[in-house]
C-alpha atoms as a PDB file:
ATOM      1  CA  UNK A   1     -11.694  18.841  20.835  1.00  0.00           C
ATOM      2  CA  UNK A   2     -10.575  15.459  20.823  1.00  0.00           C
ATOM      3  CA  UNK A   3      -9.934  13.251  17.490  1.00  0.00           C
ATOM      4  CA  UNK A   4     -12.802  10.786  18.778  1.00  0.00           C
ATOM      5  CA  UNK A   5     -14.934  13.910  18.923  1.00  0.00           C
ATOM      6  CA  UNK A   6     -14.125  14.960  15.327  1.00  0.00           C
ATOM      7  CA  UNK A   7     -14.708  11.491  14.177  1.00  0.00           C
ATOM      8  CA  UNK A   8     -17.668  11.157  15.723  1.00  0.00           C
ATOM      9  CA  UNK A   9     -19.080  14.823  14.955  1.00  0.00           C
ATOM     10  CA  UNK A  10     -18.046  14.208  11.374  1.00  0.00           C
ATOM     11  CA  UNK A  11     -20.438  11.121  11.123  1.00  0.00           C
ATOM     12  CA  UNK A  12     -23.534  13.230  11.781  1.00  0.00           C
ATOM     13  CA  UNK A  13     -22.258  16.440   9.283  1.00  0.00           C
ATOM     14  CA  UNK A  14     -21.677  14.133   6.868  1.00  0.00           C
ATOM     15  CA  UNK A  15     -24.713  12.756   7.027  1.00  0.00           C
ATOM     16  CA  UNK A  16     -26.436  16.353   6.477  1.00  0.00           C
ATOM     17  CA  UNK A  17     -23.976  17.966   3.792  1.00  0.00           C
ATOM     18  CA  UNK A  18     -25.076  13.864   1.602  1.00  0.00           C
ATOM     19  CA  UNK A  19     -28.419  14.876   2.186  1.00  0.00           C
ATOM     20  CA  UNK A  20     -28.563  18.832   1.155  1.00  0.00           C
ATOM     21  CA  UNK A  21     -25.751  18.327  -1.431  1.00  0.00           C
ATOM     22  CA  UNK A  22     -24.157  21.944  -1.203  1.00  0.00           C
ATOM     23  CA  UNK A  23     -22.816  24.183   1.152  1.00  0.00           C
ATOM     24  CA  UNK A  24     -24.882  26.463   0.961  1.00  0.00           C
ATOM     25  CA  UNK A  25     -28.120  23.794   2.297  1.00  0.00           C
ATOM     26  CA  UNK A  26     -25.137  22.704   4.498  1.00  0.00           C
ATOM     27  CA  UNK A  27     -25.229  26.009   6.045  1.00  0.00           C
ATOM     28  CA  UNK A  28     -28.743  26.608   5.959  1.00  0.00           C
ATOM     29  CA  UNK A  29     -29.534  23.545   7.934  1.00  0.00           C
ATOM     30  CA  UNK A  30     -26.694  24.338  10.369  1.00  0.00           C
ATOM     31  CA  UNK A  31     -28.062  28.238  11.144  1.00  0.00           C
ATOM     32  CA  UNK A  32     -31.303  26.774  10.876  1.00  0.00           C
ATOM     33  CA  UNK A  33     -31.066  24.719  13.372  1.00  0.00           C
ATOM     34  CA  UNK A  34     -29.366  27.539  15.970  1.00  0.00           C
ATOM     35  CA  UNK A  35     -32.395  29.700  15.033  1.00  0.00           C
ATOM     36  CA  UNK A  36     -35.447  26.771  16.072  1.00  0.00           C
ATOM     37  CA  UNK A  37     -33.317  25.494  18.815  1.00  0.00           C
ATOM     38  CA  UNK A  38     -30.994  28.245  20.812  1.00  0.00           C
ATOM     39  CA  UNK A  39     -30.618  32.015  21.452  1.00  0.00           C
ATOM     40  CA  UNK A  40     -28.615  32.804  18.801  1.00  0.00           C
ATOM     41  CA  UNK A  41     -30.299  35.018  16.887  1.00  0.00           C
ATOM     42  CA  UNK A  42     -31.921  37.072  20.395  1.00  0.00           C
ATOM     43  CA  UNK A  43     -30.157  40.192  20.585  1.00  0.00           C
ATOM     44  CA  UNK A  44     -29.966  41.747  24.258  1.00  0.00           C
ATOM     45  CA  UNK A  45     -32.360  44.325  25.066  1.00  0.00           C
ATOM     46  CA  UNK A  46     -29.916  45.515  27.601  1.00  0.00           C
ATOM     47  CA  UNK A  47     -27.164  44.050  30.306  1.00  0.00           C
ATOM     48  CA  UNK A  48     -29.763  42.389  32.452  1.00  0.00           C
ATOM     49  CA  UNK A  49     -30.902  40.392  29.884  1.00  0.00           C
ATOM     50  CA  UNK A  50     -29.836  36.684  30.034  1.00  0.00           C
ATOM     51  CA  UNK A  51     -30.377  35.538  26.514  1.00  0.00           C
ATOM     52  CA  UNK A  52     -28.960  35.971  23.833  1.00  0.00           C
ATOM     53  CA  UNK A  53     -25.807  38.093  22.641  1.00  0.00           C
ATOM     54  CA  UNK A  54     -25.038  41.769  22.668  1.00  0.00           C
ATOM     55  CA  UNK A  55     -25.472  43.340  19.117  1.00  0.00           C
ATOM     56  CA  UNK A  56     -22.875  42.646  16.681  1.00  0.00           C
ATOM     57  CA  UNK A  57     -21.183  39.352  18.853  1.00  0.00           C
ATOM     58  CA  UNK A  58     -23.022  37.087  16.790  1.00  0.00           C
ATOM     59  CA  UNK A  59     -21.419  37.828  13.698  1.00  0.00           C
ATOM     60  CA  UNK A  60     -18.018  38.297  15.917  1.00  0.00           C
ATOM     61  CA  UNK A  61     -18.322  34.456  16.720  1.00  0.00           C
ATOM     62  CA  UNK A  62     -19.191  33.596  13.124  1.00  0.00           C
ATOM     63  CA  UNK A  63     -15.704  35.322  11.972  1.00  0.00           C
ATOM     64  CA  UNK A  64     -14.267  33.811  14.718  1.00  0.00           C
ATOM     65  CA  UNK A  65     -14.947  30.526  14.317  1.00  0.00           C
ATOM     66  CA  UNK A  66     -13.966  30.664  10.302  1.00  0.00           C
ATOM     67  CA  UNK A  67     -11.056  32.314  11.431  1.00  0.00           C
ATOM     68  CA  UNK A  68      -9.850  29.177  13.297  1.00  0.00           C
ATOM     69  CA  UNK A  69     -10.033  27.239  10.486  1.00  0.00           C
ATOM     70  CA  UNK A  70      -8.498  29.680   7.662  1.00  0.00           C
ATOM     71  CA  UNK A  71      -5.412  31.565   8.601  1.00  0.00           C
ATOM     72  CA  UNK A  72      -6.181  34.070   5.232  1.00  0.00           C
ATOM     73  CA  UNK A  73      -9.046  35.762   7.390  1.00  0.00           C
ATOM     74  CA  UNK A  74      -7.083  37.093   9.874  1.00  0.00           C
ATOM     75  CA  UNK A  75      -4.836  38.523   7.012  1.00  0.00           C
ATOM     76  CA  UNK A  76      -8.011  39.890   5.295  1.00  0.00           C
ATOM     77  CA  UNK A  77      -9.269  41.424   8.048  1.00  0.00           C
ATOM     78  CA  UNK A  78      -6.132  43.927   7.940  1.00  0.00           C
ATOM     79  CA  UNK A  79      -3.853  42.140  10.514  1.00  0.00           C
ATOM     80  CA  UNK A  80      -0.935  41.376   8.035  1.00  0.00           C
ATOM     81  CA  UNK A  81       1.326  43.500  10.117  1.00  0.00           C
ATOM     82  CA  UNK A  82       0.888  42.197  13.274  1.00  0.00           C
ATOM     83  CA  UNK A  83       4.138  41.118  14.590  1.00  0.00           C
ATOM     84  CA  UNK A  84       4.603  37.525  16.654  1.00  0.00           C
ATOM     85  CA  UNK A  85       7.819  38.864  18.067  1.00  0.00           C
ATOM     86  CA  UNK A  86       7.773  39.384  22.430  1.00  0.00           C
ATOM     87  CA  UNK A  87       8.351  42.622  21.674  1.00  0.00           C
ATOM     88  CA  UNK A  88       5.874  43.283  18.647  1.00  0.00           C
ATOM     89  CA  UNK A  89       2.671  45.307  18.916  1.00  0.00           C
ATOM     90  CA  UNK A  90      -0.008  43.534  21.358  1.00  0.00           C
ATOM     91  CA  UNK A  91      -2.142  41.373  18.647  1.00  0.00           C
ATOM     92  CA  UNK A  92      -6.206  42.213  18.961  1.00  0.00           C
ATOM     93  CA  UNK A  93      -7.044  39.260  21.834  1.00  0.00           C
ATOM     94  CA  UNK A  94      -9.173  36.062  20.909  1.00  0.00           C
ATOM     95  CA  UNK A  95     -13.189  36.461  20.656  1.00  0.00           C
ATOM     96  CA  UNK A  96     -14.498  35.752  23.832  1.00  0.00           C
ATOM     97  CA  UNK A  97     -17.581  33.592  22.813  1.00  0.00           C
ATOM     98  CA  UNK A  98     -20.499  33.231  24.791  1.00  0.00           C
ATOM     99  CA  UNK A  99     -22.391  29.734  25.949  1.00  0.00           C
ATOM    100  CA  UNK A 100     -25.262  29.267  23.964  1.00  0.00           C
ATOM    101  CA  UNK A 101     -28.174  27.902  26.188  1.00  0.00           C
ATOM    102  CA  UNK A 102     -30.479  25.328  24.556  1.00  0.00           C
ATOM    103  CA  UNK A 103     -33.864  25.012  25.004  1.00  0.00           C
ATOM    104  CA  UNK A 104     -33.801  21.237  25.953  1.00  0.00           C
ATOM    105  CA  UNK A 105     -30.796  21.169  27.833  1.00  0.00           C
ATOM    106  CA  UNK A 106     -31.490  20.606  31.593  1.00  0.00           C
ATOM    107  CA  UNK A 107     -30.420  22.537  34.569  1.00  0.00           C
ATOM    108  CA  UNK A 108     -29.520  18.834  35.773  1.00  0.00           C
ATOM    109  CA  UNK A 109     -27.408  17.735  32.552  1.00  0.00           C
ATOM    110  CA  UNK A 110     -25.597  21.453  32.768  1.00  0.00           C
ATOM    111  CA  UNK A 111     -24.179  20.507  36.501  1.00  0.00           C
ATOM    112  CA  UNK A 112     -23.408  16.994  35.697  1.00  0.00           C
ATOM    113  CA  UNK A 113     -21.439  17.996  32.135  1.00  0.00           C
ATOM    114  CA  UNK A 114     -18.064  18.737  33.434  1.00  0.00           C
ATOM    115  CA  UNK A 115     -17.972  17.229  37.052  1.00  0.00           C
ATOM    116  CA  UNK A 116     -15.049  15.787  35.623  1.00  0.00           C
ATOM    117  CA  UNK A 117     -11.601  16.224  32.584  1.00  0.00           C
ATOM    118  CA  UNK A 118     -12.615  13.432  30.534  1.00  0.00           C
ATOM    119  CA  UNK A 119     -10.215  10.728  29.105  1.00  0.00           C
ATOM    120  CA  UNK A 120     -10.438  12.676  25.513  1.00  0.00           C
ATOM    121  CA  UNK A 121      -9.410  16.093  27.111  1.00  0.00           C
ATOM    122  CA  UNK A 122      -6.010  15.487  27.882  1.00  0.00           C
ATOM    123  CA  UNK A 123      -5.244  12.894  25.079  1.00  0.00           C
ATOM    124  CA  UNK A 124      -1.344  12.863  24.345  1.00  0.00           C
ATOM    125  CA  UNK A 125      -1.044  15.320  27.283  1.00  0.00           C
ATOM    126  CA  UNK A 126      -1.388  15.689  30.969  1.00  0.00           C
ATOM    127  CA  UNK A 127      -4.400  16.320  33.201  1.00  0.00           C
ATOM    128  CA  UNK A 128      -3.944  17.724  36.462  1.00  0.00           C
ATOM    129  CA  UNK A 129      -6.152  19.200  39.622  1.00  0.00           C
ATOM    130  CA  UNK A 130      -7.722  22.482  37.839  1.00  0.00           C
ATOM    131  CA  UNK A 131      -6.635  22.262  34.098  1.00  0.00           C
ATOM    132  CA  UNK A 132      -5.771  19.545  31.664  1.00  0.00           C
ATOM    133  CA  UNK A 133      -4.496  19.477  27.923  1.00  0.00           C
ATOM    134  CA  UNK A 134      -4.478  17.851  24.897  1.00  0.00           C
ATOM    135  CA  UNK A 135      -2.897  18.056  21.362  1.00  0.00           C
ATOM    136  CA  UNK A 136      -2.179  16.766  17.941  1.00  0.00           C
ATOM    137  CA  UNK A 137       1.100  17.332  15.955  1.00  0.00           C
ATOM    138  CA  UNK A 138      -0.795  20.552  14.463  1.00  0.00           C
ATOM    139  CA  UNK A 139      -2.690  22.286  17.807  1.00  0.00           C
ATOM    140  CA  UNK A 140      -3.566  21.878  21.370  1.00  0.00           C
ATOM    141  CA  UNK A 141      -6.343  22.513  23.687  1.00  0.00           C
ATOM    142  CA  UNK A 142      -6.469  23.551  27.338  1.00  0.00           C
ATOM    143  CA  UNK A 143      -8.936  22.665  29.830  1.00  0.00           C
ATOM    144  CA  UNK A 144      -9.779  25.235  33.022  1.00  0.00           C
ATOM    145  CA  UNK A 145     -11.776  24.592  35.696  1.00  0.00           C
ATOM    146  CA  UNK A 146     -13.153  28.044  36.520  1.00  0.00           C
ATOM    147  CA  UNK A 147     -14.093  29.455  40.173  1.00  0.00           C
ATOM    148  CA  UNK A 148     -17.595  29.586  40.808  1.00  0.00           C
ATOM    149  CA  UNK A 149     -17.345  33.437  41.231  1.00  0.00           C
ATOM    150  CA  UNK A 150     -15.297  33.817  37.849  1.00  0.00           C
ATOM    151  CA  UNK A 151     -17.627  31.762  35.032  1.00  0.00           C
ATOM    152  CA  UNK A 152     -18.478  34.623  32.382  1.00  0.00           C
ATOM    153  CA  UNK A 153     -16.430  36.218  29.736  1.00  0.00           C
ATOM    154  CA  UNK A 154     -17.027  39.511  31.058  1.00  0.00           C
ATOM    155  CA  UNK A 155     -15.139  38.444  34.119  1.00  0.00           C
ATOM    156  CA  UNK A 156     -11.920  36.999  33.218  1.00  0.00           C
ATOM    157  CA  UNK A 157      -8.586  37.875  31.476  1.00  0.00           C
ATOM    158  CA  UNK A 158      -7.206  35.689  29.070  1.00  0.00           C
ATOM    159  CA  UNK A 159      -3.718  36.508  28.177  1.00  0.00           C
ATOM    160  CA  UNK A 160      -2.391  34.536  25.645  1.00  0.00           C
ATOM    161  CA  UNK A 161       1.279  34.845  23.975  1.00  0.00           C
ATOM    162  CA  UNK A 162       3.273  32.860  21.613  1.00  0.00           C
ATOM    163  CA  UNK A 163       5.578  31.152  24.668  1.00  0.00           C
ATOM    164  CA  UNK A 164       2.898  32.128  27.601  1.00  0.00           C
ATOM    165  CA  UNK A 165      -0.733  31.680  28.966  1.00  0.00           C
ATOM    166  CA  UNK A 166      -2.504  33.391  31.853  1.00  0.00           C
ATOM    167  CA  UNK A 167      -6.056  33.285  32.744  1.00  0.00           C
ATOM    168  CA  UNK A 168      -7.172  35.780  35.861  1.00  0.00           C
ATOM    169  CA  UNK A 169      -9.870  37.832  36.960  1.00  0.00           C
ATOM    170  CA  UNK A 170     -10.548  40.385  34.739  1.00  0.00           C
ATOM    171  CA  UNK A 171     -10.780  43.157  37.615  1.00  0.00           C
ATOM    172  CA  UNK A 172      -7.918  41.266  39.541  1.00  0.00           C
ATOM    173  CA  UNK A 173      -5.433  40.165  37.732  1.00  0.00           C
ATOM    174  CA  UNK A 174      -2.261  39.690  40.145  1.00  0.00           C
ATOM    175  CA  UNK A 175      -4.772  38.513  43.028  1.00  0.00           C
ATOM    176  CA  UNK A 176      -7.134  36.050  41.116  1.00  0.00           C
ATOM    177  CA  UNK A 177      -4.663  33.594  38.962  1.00  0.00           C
ATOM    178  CA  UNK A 178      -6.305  30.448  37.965  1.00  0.00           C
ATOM    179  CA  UNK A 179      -3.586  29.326  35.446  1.00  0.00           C
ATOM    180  CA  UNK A 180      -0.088  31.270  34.611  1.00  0.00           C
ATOM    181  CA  UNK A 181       2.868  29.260  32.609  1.00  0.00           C
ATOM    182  CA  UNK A 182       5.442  29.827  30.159  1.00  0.00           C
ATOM    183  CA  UNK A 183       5.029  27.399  27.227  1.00  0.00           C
ATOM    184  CA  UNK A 184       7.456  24.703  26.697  1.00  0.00           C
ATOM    185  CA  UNK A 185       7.364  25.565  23.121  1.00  0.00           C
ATOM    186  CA  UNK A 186       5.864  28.230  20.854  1.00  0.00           C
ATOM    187  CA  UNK A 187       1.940  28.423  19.374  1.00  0.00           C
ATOM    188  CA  UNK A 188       0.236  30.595  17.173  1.00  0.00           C
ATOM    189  CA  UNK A 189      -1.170  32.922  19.636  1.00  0.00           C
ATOM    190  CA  UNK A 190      -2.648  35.651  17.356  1.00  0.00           C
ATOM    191  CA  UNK A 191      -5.054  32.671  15.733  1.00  0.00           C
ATOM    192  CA  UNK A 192      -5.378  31.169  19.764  1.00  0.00           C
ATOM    193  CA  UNK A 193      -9.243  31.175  20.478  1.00  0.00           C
ATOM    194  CA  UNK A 194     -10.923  30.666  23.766  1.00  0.00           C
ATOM    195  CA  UNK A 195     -14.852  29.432  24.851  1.00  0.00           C
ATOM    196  CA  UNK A 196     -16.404  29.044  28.222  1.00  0.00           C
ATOM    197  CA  UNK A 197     -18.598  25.852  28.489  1.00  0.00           C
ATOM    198  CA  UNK A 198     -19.962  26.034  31.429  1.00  0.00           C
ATOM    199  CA  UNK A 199     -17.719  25.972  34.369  1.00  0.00           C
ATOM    200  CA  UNK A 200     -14.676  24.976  31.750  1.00  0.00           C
ATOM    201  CA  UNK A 201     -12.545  27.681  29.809  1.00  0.00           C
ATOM    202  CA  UNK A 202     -11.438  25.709  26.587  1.00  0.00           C
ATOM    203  CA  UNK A 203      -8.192  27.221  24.840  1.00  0.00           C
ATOM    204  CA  UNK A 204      -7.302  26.294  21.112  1.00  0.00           C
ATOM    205  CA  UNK A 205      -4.937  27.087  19.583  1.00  0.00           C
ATOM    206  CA  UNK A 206      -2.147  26.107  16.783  1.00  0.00           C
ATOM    207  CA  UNK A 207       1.518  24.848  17.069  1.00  0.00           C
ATOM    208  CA  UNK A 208       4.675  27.250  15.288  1.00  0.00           C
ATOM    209  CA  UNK A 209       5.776  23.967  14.735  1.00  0.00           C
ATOM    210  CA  UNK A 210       4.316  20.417  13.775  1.00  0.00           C
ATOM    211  CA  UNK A 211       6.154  18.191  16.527  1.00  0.00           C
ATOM    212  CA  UNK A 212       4.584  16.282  19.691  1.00  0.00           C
ATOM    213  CA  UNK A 213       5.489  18.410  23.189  1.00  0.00           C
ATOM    214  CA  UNK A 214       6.540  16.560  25.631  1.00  0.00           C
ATOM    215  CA  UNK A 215       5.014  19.147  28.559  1.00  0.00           C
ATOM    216  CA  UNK A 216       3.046  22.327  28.145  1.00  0.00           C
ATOM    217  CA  UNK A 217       4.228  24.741  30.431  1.00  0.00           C
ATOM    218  CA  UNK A 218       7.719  24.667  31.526  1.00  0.00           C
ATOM    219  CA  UNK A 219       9.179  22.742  34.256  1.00  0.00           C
ATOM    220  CA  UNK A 220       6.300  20.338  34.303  1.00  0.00           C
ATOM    221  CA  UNK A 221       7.157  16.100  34.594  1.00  0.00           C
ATOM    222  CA  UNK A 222       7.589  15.087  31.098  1.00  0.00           C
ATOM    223  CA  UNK A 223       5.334  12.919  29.033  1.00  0.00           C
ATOM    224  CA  UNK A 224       6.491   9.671  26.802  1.00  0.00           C
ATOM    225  CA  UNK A 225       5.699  10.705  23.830  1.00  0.00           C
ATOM    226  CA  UNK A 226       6.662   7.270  22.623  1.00  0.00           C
ATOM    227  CA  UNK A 227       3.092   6.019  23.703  1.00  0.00           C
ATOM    228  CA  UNK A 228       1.277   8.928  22.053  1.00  0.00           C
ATOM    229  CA  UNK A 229      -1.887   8.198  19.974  1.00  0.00           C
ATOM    230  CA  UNK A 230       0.055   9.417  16.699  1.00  0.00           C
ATOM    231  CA  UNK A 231      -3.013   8.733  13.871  1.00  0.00           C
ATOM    232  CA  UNK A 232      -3.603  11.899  11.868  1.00  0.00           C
ATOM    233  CA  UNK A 233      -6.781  13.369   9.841  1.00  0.00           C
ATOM    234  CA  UNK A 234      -6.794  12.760   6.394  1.00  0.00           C
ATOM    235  CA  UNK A 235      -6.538  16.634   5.517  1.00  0.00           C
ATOM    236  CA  UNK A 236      -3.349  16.386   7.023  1.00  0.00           C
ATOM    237  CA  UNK A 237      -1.591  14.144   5.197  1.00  0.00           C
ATOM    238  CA  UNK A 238       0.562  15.193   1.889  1.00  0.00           C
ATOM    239  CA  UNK A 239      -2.059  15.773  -1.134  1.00  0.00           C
ATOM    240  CA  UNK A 240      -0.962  12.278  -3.111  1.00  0.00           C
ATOM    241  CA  UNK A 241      -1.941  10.383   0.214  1.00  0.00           C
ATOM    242  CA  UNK A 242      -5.148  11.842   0.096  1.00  0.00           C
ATOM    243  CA  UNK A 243      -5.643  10.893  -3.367  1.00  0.00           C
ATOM    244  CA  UNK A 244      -4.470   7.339  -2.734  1.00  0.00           C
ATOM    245  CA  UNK A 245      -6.877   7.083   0.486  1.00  0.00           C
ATOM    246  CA  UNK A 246     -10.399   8.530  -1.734  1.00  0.00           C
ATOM    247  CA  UNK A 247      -9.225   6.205  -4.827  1.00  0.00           C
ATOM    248  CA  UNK A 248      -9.537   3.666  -2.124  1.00  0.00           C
ATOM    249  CA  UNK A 249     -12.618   4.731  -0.488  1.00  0.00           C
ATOM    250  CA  UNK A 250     -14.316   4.754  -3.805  1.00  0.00           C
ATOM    251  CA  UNK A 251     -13.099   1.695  -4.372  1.00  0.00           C
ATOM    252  CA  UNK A 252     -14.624  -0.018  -1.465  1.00  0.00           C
ATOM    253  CA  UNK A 253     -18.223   1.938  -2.044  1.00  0.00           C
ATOM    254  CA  UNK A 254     -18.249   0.393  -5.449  1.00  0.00           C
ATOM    255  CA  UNK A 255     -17.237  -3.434  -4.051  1.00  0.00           C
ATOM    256  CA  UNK A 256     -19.673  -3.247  -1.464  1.00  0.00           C
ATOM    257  CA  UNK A 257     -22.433  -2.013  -3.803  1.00  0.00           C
ATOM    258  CA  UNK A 258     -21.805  -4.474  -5.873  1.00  0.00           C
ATOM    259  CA  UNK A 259     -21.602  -7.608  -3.478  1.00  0.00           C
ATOM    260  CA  UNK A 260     -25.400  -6.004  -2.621  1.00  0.00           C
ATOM    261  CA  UNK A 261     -26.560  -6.662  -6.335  1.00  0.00           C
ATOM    262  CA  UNK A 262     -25.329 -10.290  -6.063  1.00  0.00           C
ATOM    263  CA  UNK A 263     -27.667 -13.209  -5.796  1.00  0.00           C
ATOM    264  CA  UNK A 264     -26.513 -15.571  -2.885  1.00  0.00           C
ATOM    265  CA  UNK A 265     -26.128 -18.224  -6.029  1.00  0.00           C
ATOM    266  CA  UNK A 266     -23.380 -15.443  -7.480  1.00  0.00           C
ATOM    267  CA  UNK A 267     -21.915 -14.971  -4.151  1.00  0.00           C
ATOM    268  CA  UNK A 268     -21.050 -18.486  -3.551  1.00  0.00           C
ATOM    269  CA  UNK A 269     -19.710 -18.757  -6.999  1.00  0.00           C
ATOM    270  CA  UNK A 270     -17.565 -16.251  -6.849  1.00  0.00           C
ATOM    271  CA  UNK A 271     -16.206 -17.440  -3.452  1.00  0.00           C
ATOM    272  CA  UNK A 272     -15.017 -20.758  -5.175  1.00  0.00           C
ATOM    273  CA  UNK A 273     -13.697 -18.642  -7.897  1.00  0.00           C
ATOM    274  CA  UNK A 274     -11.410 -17.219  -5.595  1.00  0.00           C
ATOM    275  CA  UNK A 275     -10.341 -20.417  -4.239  1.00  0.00           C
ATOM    276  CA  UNK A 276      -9.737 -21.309  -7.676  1.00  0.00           C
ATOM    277  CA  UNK A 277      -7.833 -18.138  -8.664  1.00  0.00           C
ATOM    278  CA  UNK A 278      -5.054 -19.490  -6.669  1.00  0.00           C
ATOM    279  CA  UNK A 279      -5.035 -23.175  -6.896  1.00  0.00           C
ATOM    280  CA  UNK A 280      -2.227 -24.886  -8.292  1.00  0.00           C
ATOM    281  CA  UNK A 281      -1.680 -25.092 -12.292  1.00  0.00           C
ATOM    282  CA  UNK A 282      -4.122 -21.928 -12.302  1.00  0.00           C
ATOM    283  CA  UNK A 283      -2.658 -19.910 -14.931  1.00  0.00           C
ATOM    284  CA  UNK A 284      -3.717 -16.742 -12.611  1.00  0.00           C
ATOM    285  CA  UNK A 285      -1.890 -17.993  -9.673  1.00  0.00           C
ATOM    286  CA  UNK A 286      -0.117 -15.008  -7.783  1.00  0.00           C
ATOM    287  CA  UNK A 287      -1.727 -12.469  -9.681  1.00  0.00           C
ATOM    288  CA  UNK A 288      -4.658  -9.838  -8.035  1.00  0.00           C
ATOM    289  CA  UNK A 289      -8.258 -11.024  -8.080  1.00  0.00           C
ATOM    290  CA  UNK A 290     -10.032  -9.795 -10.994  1.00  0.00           C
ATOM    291  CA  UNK A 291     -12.882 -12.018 -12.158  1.00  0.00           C
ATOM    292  CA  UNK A 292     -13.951  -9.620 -14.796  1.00  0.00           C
ATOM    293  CA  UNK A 293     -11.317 -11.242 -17.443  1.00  0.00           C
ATOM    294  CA  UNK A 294     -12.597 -14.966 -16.828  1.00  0.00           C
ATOM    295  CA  UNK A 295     -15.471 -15.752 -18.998  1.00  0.00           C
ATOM    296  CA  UNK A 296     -18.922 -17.296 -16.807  1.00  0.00           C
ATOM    297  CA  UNK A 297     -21.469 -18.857 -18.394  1.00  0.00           C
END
């Protein structure tokens, strides 16, 4: 997902956590909202069933999905000693999630969705005829256009390694490649996750190191990563930072508040204060704007 995406995504969350106060309304509202509005909570009555999930996925893509976020679960769920060596044991493979079908989505919108890579799926990376990719100093993503006769979960093999990625039919592997590369650097492939939305097979996954690639798979053209778009969430930056950013933030809610309260008669007065704060002789002249120590009658 791109950072526009985020931003934008974060707007409307925001917007709900404000307005139930806690997470655990936060939550409510969100699996709420998958229970009035999608299949989520259908269980299949068997294989032939299109709705819905086989019983126990849905709590499989829950875990999965917290797991993406919070490195400790994996460790929790007893995979300490799983090895990222080449050689290691095979770590357990990503949860293959399933496309949840909403009841006002069109069959119209769901063919015209991803005609196309968009501009956000292969920021600070490379698109190219059948897959594209993005990424951030911390993770990337990878696009795939899937074959029209290799769309579901069921169907495809997803082989994912710290240095390699190969996606292939599941029930012919050597004969049905739709992407196969060695990495041009290392990721975190026992956290790696993959989706299918749609006719697109999104990989995400996390970098061994925090530094910009300049290609994903080897032997590719390289990118100028001089140009990249380098701005970074605030989560990410070092703890002080984030301090420094809400002090300001706080800051700027309490200004604007206040310039609300003012009378236009207050406002213009306080605009030649300014003016005056500055002028020469002023005895405040170079110093910050704080009208609070100069008495008004």
């Amino acid at each position: 997902m791109s950072i526009e995406d985020n931003h934008r995504n974060d707007a409307m969350l925001m917007e709900i956590l404000q307005n139930r106060k806690t997470i655990t309304g936060f939550l409510d509202s969100m699996f709420g909202f998958l229970r009035r509005n999608t299949d989520f909570y259908h269980n299949k009555a068997n294989e032939a069933d299109q709705l819905g999930f086989p019983r126990g996925m849905r709590d499989q893509l829950v875990f999965g999905a917290l797991q993406r976020y919070d490195t400790d679960a994996w460790s929790s769920a007893g995979n300490q000693d799983a090895e990222v060596e080449d050689n290691g044991p095979t770590v357990p493979p990503a949860i293959e999630e399933i496309t949840i079908n909403t009841e006002e989505t069109s069959e119209s919108e769901m063919k015209s969705k991803h005609l196309s890579f968009s501009p956000s799926d292969c920021k600070n990376g490379a698109c190219f005829d059948t897959y594209c990719w993005s990424q951030s100093q911390k993770d990337l993503e990878v696009y795939v256009k899937l074959p029209p006769d290799l769309k579901a979960a069921k169907q495809l093999s997803v082989d994912i390694k710290s240095h390699f990625i190969k996606v292939s039919g599941k029930f012919k592997p050597d004969q049905q490649i739709i992407l196969e590369g060695n990495l041009s650097q290392r990721i975190k492939h026992n956290e790696a996750v993959w989706t299918i939305d749609q006719d697109t097979l999104i990989i995400s996954c996390d970098k061994t190191k925090e530094l910009w690639w300049d290609r994903l798979f080897e032997g590719q053209p390289e990118i100028d990563t001089t140009k990249l778009d380098c701005e970074r969430y605030i989560d990410e930056l070092p703890e002080d930072s984030q301090v420094a950013i809400e002090k300001l933030r706080v800051q700027q809610l309490a200004s604007d508040q206040k310039k609300q309260l003012q009378s236009p008669e207050q406002t213009k007065t306080m605009e030649r204060l300014k003016i005056a704060w500055d002028a020469e002789g002023s005895p405040f002249k170079g110093q910050p704007f704080d009208p609070s120590i100069v008495q008004m009658s």
